[in-house]
Protein backbone atom coordinates (compact mmCIF):
# COMPACT_ATOMS: atom_id res chain seq x y z
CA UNK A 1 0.00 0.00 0.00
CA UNK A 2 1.25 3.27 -0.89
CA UNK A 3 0.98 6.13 2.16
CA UNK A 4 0.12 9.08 1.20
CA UNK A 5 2.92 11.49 2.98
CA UNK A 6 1.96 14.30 5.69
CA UNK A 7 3.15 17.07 3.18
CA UNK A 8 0.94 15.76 0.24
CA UNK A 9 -1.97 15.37 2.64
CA UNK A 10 -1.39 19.52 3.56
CA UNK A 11 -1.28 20.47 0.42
CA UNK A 12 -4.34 19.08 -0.48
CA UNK A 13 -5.85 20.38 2.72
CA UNK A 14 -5.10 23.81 1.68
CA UNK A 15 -6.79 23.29 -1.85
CA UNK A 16 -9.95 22.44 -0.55
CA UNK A 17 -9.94 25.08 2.05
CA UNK A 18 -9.63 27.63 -1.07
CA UNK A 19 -11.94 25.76 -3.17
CA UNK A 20 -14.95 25.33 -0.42
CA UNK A 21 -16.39 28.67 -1.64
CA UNK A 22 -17.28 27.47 -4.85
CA UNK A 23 -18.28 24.44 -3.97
CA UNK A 24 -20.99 25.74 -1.33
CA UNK A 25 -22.58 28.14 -4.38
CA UNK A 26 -23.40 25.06 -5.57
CA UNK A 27 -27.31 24.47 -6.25
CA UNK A 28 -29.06 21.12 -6.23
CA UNK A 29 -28.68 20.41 -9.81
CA UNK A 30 -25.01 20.66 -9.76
CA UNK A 31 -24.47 18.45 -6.47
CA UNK A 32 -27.28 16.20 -8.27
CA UNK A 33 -24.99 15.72 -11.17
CA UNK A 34 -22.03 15.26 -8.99
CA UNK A 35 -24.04 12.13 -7.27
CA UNK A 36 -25.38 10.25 -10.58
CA UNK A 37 -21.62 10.73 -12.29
CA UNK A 38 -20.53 9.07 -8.75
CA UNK A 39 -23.31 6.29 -9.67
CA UNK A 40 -22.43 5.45 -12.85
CA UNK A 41 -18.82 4.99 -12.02
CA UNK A 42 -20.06 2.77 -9.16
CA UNK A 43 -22.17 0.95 -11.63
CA UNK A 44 -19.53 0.10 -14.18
CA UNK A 45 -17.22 -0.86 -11.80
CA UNK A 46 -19.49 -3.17 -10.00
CA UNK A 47 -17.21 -6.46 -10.83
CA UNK A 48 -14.16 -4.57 -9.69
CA UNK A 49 -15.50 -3.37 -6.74
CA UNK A 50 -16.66 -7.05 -5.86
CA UNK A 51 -13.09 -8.65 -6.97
CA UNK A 52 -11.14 -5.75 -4.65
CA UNK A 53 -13.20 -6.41 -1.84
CA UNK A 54 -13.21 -10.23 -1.94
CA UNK A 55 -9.42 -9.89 -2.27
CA UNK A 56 -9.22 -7.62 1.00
CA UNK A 57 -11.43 -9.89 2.87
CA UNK A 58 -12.78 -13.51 1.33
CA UNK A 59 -16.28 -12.89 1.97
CA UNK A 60 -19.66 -13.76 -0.73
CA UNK A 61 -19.88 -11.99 -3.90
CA UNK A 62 -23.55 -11.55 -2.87
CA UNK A 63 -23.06 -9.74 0.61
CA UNK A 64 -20.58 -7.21 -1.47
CA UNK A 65 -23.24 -6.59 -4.11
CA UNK A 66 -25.96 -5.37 -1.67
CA UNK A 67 -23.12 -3.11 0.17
CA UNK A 68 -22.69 -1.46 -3.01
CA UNK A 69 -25.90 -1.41 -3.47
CA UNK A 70 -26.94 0.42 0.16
CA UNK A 71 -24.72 3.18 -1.63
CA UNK A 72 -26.11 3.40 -5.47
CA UNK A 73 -29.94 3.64 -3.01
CA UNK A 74 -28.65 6.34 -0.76
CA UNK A 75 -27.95 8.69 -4.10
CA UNK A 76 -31.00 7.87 -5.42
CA UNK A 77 -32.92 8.78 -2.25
CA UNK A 78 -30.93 12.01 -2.17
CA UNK A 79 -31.63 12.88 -5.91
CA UNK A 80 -35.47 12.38 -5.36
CA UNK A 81 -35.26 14.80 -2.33
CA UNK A 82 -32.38 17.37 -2.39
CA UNK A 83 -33.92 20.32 -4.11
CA UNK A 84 -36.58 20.51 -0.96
CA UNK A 85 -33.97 20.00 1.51
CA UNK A 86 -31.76 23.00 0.17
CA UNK A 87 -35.14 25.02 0.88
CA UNK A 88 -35.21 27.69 3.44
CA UNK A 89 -37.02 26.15 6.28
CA UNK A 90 -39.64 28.85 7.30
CA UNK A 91 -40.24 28.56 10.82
CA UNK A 92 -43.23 31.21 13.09
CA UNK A 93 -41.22 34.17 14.48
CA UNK A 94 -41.92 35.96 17.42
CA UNK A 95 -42.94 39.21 15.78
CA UNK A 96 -45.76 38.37 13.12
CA UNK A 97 -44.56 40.81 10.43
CA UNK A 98 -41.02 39.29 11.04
CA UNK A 99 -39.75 36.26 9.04
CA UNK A 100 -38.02 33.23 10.57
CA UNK A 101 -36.36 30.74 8.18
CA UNK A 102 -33.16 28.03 9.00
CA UNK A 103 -31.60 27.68 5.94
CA UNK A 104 -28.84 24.52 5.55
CA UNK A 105 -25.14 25.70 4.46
CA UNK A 106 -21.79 23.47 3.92
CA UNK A 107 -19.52 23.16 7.08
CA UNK A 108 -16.97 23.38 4.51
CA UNK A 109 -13.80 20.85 4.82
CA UNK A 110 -14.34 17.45 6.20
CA UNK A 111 -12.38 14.00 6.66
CA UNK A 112 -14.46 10.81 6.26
CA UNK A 113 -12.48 7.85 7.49
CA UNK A 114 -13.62 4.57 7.03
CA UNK A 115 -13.67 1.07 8.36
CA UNK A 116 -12.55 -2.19 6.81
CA UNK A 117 -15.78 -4.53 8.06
CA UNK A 118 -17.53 -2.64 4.80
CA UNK A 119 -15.00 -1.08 2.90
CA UNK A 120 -16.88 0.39 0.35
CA UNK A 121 -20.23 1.64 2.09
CA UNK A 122 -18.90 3.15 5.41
CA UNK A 123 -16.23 4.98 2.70
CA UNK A 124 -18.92 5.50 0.34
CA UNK A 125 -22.28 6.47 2.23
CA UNK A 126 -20.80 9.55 4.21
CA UNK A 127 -19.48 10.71 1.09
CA UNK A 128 -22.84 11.01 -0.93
CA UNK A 129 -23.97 13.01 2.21
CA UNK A 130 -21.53 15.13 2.48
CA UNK A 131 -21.56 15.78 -1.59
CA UNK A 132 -25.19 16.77 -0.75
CA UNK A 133 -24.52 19.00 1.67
CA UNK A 134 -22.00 21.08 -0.66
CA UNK A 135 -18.47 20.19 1.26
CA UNK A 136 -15.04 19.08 0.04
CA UNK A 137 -13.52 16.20 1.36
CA UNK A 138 -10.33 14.13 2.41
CA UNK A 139 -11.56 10.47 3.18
CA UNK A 140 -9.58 7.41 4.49
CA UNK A 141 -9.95 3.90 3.32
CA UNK A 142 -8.87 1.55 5.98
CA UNK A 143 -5.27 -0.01 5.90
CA UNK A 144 -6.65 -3.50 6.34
CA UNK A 145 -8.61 -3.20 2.99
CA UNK A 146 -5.76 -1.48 0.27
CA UNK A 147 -7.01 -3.06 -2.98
CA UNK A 148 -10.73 -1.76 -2.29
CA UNK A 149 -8.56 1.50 -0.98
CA UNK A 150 -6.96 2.16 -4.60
CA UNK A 151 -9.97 1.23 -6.71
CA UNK A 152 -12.19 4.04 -4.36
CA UNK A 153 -9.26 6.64 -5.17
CA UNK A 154 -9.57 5.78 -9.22
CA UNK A 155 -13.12 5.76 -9.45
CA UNK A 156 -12.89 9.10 -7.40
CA UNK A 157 -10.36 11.08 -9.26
CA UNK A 158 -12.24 9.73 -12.46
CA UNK A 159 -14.72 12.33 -11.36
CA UNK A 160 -13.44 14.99 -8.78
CA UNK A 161 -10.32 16.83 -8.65
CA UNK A 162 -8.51 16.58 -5.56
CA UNK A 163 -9.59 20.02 -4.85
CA UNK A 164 -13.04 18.96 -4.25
CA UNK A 165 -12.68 15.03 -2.86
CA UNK A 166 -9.24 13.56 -2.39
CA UNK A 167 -8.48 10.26 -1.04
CA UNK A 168 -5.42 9.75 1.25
CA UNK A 169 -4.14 6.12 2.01
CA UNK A 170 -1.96 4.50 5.24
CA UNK A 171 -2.62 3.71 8.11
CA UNK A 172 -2.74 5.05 12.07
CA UNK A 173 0.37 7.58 10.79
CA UNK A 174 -1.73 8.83 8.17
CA UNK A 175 -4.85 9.18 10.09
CA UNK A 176 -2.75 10.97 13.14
CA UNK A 177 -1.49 13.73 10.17
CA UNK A 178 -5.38 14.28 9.47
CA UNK A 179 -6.63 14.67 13.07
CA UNK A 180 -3.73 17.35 13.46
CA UNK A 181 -5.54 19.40 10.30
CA UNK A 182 -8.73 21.84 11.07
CA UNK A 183 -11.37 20.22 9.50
CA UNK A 184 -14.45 21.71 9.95
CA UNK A 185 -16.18 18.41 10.62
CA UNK A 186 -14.87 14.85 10.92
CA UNK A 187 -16.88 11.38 10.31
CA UNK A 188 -14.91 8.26 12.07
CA UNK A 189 -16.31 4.83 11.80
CA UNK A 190 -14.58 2.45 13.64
CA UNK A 191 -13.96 0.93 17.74
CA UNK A 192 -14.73 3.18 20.68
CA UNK A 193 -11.63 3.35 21.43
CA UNK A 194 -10.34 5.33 18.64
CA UNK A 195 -13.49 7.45 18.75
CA UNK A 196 -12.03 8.90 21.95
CA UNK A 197 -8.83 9.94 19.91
CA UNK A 198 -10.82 11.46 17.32
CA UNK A 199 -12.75 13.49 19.82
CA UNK A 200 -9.89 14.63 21.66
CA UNK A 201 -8.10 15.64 18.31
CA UNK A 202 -11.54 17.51 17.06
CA UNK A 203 -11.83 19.42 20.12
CA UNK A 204 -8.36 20.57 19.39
CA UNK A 205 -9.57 22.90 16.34
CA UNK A 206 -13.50 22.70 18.16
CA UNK A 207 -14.84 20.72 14.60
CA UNK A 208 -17.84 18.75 15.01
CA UNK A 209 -17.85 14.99 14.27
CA UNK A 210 -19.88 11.97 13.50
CA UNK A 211 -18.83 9.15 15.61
CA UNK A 212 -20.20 5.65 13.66
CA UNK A 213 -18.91 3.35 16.97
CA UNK A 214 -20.31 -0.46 18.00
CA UNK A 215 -21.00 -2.19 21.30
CA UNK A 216 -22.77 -4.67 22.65
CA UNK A 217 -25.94 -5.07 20.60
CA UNK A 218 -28.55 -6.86 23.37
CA UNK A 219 -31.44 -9.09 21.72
CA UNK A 220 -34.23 -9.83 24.45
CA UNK A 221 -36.49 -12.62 23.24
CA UNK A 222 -39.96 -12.59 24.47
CA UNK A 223 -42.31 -15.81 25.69
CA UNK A 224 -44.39 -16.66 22.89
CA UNK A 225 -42.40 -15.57 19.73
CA UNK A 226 -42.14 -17.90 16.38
CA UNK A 227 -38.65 -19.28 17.71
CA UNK A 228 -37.91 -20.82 14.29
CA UNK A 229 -38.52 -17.09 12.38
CA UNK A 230 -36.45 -15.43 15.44
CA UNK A 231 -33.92 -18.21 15.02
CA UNK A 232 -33.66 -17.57 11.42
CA UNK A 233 -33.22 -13.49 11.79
CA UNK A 234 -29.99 -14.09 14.44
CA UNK A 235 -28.62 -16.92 11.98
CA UNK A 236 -28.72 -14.42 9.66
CA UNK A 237 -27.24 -11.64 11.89
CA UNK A 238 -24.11 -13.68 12.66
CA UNK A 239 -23.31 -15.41 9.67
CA UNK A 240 -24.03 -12.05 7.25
CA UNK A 241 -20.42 -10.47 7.04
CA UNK A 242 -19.42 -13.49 9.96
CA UNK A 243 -20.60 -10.89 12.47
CA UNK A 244 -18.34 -7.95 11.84
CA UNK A 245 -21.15 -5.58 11.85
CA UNK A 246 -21.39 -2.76 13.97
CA UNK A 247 -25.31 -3.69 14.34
CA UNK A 248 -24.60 -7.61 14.52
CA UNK A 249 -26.74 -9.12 17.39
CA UNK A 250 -24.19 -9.46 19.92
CA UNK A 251 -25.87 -11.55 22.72
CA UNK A 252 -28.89 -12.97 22.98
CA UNK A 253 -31.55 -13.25 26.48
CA UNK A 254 -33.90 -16.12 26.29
CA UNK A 255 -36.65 -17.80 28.68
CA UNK A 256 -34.75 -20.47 30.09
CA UNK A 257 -38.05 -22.88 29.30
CA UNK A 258 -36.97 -21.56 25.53
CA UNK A 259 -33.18 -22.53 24.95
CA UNK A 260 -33.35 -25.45 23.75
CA UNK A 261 -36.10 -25.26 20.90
CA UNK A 262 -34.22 -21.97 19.66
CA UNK A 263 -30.85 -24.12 19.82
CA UNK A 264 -32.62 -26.15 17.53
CA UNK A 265 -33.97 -23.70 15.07
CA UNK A 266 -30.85 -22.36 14.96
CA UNK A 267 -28.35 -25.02 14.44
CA UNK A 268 -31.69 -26.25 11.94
CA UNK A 269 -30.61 -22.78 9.67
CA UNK A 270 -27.08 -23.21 9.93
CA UNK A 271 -26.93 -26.44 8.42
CA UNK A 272 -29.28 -25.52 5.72
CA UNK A 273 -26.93 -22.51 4.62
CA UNK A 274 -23.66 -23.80 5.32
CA UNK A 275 -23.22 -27.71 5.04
CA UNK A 276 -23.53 -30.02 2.08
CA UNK A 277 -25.08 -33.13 1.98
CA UNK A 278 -22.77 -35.05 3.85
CA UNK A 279 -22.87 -32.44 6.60
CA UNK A 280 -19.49 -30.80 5.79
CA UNK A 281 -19.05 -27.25 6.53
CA UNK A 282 -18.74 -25.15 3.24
CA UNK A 283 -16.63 -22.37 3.20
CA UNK A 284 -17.62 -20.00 0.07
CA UNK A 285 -20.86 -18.10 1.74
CA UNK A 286 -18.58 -17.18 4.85
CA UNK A 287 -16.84 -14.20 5.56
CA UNK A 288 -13.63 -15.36 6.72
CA UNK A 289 -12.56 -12.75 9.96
CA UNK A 290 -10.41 -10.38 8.88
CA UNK A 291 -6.88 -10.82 9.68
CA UNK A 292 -4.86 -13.21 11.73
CA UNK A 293 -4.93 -10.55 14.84
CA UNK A 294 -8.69 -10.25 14.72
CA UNK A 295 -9.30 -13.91 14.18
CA UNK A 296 -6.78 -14.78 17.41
CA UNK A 297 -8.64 -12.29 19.63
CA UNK A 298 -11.93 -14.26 18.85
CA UNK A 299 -10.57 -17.49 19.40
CA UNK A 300 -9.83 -16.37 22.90
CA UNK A 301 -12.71 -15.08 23.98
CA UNK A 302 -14.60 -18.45 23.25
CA UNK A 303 -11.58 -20.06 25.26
CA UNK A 304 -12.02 -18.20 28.17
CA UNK A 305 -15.64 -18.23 27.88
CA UNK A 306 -15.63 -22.36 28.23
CA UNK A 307 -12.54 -22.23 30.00
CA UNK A 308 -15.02 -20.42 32.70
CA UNK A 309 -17.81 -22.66 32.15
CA UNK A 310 -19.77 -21.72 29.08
CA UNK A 311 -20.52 -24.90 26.72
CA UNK A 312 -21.28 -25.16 22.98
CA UNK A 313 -25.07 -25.16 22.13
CA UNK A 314 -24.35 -25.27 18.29
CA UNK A 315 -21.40 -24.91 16.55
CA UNK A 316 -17.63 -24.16 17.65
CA UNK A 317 -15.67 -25.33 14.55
CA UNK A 318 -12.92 -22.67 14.02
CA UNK A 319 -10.64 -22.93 11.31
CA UNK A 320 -7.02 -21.61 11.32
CA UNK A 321 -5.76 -22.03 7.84
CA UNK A 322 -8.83 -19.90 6.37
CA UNK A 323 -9.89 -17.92 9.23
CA UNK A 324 -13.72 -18.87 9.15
CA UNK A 325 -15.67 -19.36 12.22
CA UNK A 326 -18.95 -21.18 12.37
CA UNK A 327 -22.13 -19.73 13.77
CA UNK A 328 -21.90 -20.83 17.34
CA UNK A 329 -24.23 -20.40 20.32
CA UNK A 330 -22.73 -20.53 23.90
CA UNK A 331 -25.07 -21.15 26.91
CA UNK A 332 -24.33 -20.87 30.39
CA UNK A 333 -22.39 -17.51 30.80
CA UNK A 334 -21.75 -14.89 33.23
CA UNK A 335 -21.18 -11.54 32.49
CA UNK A 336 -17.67 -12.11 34.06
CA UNK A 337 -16.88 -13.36 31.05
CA UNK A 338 -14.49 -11.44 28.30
CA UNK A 339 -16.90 -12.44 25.59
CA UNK A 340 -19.29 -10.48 27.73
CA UNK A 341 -17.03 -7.31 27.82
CA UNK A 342 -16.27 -6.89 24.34
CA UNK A 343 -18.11 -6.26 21.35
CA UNK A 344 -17.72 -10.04 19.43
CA UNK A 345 -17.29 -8.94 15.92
CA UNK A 346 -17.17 -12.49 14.86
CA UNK A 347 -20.65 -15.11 14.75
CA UNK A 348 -20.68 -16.35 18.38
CA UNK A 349 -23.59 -15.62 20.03
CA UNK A 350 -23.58 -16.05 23.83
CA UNK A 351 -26.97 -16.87 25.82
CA UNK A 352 -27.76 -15.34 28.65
CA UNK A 353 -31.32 -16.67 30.21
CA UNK A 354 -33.72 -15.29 32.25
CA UNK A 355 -37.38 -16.10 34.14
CA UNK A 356 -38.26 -12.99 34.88
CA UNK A 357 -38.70 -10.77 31.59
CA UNK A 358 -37.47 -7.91 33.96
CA UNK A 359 -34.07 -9.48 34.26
CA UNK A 360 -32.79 -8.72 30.91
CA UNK A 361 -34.01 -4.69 31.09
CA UNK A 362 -32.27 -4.34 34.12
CA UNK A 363 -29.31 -6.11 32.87
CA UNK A 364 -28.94 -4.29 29.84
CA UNK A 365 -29.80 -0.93 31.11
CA UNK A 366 -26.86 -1.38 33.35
CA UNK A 367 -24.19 -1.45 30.63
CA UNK A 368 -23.11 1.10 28.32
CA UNK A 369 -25.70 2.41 25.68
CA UNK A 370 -25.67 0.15 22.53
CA UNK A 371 -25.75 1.09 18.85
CA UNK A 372 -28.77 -0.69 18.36
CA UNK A 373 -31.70 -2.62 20.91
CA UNK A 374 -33.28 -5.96 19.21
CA UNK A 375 -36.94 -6.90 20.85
CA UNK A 376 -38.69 -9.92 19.57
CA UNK A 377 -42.27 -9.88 21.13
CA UNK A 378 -46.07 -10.12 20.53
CA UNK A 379 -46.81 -8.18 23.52
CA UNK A 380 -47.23 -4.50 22.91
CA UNK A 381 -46.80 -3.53 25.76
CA UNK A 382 -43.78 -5.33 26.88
CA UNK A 383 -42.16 -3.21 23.34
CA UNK A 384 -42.98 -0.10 24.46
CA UNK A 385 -42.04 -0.93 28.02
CA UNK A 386 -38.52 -2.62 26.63
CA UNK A 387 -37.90 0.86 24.16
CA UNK A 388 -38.80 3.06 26.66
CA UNK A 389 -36.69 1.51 29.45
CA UNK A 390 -33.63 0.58 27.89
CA UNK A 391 -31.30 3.88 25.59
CA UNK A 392 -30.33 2.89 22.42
CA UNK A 393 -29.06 4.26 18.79
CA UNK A 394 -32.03 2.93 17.39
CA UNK A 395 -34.51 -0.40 17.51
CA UNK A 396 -35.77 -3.00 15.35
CA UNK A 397 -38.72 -5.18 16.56
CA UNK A 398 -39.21 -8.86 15.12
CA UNK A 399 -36.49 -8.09 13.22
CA UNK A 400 -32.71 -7.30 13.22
CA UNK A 401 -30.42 -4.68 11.82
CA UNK A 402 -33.28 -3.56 8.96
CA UNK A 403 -33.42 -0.34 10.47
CA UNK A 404 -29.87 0.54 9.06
CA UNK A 405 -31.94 -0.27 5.31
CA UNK A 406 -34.73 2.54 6.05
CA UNK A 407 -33.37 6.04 3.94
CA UNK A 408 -35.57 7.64 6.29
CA UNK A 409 -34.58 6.74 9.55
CA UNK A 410 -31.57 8.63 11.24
CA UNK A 411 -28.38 6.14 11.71
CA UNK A 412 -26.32 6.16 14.80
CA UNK A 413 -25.39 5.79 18.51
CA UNK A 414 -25.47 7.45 21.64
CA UNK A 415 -22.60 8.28 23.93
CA UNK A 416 -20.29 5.00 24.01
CA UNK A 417 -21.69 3.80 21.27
CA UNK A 418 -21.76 7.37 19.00
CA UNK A 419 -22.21 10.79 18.16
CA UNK A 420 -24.58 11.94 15.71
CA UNK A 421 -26.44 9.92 13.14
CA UNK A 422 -26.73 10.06 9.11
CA UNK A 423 -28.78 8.11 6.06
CA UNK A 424 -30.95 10.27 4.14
CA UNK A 425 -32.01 13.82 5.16
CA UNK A 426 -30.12 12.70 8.44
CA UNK A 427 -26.78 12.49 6.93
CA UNK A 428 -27.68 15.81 4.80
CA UNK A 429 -28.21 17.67 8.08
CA UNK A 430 -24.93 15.81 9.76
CA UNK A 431 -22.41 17.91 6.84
CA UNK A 432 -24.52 20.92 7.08
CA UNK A 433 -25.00 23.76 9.23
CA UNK A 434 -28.24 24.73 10.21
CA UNK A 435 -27.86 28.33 9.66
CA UNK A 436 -30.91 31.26 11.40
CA UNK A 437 -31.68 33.61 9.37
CA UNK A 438 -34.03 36.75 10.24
CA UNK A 439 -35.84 38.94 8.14
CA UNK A 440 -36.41 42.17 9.72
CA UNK A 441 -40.44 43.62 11.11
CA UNK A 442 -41.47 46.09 8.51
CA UNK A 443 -42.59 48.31 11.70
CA UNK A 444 -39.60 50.39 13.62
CA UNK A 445 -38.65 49.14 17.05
CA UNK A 446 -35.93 51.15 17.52
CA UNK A 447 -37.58 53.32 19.86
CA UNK A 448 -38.51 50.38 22.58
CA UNK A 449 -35.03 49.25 22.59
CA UNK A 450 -32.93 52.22 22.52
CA UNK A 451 -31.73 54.80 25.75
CA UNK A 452 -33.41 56.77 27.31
CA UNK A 453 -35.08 54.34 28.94
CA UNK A 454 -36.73 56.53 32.04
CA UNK A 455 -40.62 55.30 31.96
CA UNK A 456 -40.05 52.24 30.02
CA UNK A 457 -40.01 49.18 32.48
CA UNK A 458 -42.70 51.13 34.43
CA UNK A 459 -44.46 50.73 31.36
CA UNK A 460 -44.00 47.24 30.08
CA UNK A 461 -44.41 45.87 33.84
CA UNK A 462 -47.57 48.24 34.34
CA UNK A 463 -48.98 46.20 31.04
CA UNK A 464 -47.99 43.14 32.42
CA UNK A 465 -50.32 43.49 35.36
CA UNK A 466 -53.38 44.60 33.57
């Protein structure tokens, strides 16, 4: 991989910090163009895109099509939309022959960095939005994903001068030269843990950012769901991307009465997706973990999760040589447990039970806030009790990770697990400023406001009375 140095990286920085005032005169035809020349490229380069990501990280053709395809949707939503978001919002005003309107304007230069569990989206998606919104950017593929790195740069400078979007490559050296620039707004994707360092850099030169973090995703199963459809959804969840989603279920509370039948279902959809007929494990619909590190740290959290006296439900086949790790379920742990203090990233799912449906809302309320809250229920009330009681980034009911699909839904954590949200008009209003603007009362007032002012709070509170 080539590194872009810290004196290239400046010099860009200073181009786009000239050019930001033309971009920002830009109307919503123009940025409209900008997005459906983007979508074409995309579009032509769908095979490449597919053969650079599957070459960063062996994982199904399939799974890298609809990633591409979350992006090609998001600039369609915003083409259908972004002449009425550029309107000046007209809100009441205080004086009635006053005007009141909150109009949305560029924050100017910002730095997108992305992540290497989706390459091309989390690169991709903040992009469009900030295109919308009228900024320049520098973005950041990950290290851990080069080959998808260089073919985002081509397709990029294929359309944008470096002026206008630039992409940067190397790793934590390249991302420290960034943080030290003032950008006017950042967008991180990636662990906690470097979300603090972003922060701390950002408050350096006060910019804004959008923190896209993780955590432990809870899933609280209900008495009296379809265990074979909710068995189905979390098979799904872990073995889409092998669980190194941000929004992958990361552990799972069941009625103790119900373990064993969703054990069942499970290990049921497993088999049907990923052995042959001879029961063999197959390896080409798997996401294989990402790199020898990542796949190590997995391996020890199940070890000390048995070694502490979890057992295997379903699955626990790991295999070194290609880094693929089946869909397992582990029952009997305590939140003691390491697997219980890190976000997974990989497809284990550990079990906690419960006979009290109170249990698992106290226990998850108790931890740090979680990019996303999965309730499976038929009781209405026990949603709205569940939502209401436990903080979240967002919520999907019956269902898992589809809110992340909806254009029209913000994106996002909350505290640990993020700062600000995007997708849609969302994402728009994450690059933007929202800027007051007052049109002034026909009538004078000068003569209310200005000295002297003997006999005029004897007035006003003399009204006020009356």
């Amino acid at each position: 991989m080539v590194q872009t140095t810290a004196s290239r990286i400046q010099e860009i920085f200073k181009k786009q910090q000239s050019f930001q005032w033309t971009v920002r005169q830009t109307n919503a035809a123009t940025r409209k163009d900008k997005l459906a020349r983007l979508a074409k490229a995309i579009s032509e380069n769908m095979q490449e895109i597919i053969a650079a990501t599957i070459q960063d990280v062996q994982k199904p053709s399939y799974e890298v099509f609809n990633e591409v395809g979350q992006v090609l949707g998001a600039i369609q939503h915003i083409g259908n939309h972004l002449e009425q978001w550029l309107q000046p919002q007209e809100v009441p005003a205080a004086n009635p022959l006053a005007k009141a309107f909150m109009v949305y304007e560029p924050k100017g230069v910002v730095c997108i960095i992305g992540a290497w569990n989706f390459p091309f989206t989390l690169l991709f998606h903040p992009l469009v939005d900030a295109i919308a919104a009228g900024n320049c950017a520098i973005i950041k593929p990950s290290e851990y994903t080069p080959t998808i790195g260089a073919l985002a740069e081509r397709i990029l400078r294929s359309i944008f001068n470096e002026e206008e979007i630039a992409v940067v490559q190397g790793g934590a050296a390249t991302a420290g030269t960034l943080l030290e620039l003032p950008f006017n707004h950042i967008f991180f994707t990636g662990s906690s843990r470097v979300g603090k360092i972003v922060m701390r850099a950002a408050a350096n030169h006060l910019a804004s950012v959008t923190l896209e973090l993780g955590g432990k995703t809870p899933v609280i199963v209900d008495r009296g769901v379809d265990l074979t459809r909710t068995a189905l959804r979390l098979a799904w969840g872990k073995m889409m991307n092998s669980g190194q989603t941000c929004i992958a279920p990361d552990y799972l509370y069941l009625h103790t009465d119900d373990v064993e039948a969703f054990a069942e279902a499970f290990s049921f959809w497993i088999t049907a997706s990923y052995r042959d007929e001879n029961g063999q494990l197959l390896s080409e619909d798997r996401t294989q973990i990402i790199n020898r590190i990542h796949y190590d740290r997995v391996r020890s959290l199940y070890t000390d999760a048995i070694e502490k006296g979890a057992t295997v439900l379903s699955g626990g086949e790991f295999d070194d040589i290609n880094l693929l790790v089946e869909p397992t379920l582990l029952i009997n742990v305590t939140p003691e447990m390491k697997i219980m203090q890190e976000e997974i990233f990989a497809p284990l799912l550990p079990i906690m039970t419960y006979t009290n449906v109170q249990e698992p809302i106290i226990y998850v309320r108790s931890q740090e806030k979680p990019l996303a809250l999965y309730i499976f229920s038929e009781d209405e009330k026990f949603v709205q009790e569940t939502i209401s009681s436990i903080p979240s980034g967002g919520v999907c009911v019956n269902d898992i990770m589809m809110h992340n699909t909806e254009p029209n839904l913000p994106f996002g954590g909350v505290n640990h697990s993020g700062i600000g949200s995007y997708h849609g008009i969302h994402g728009f209003k994450e690059f933007s400023h929202t800027r007051a603007v007052l049109k002034a009362a026909a009538n004078p007032y000068e003569e209310f406001m200005m000295p002297p002012y003997k006999g005029k709070l004897e007035m006003f509170l003399q009204n006020n009375d009356q």
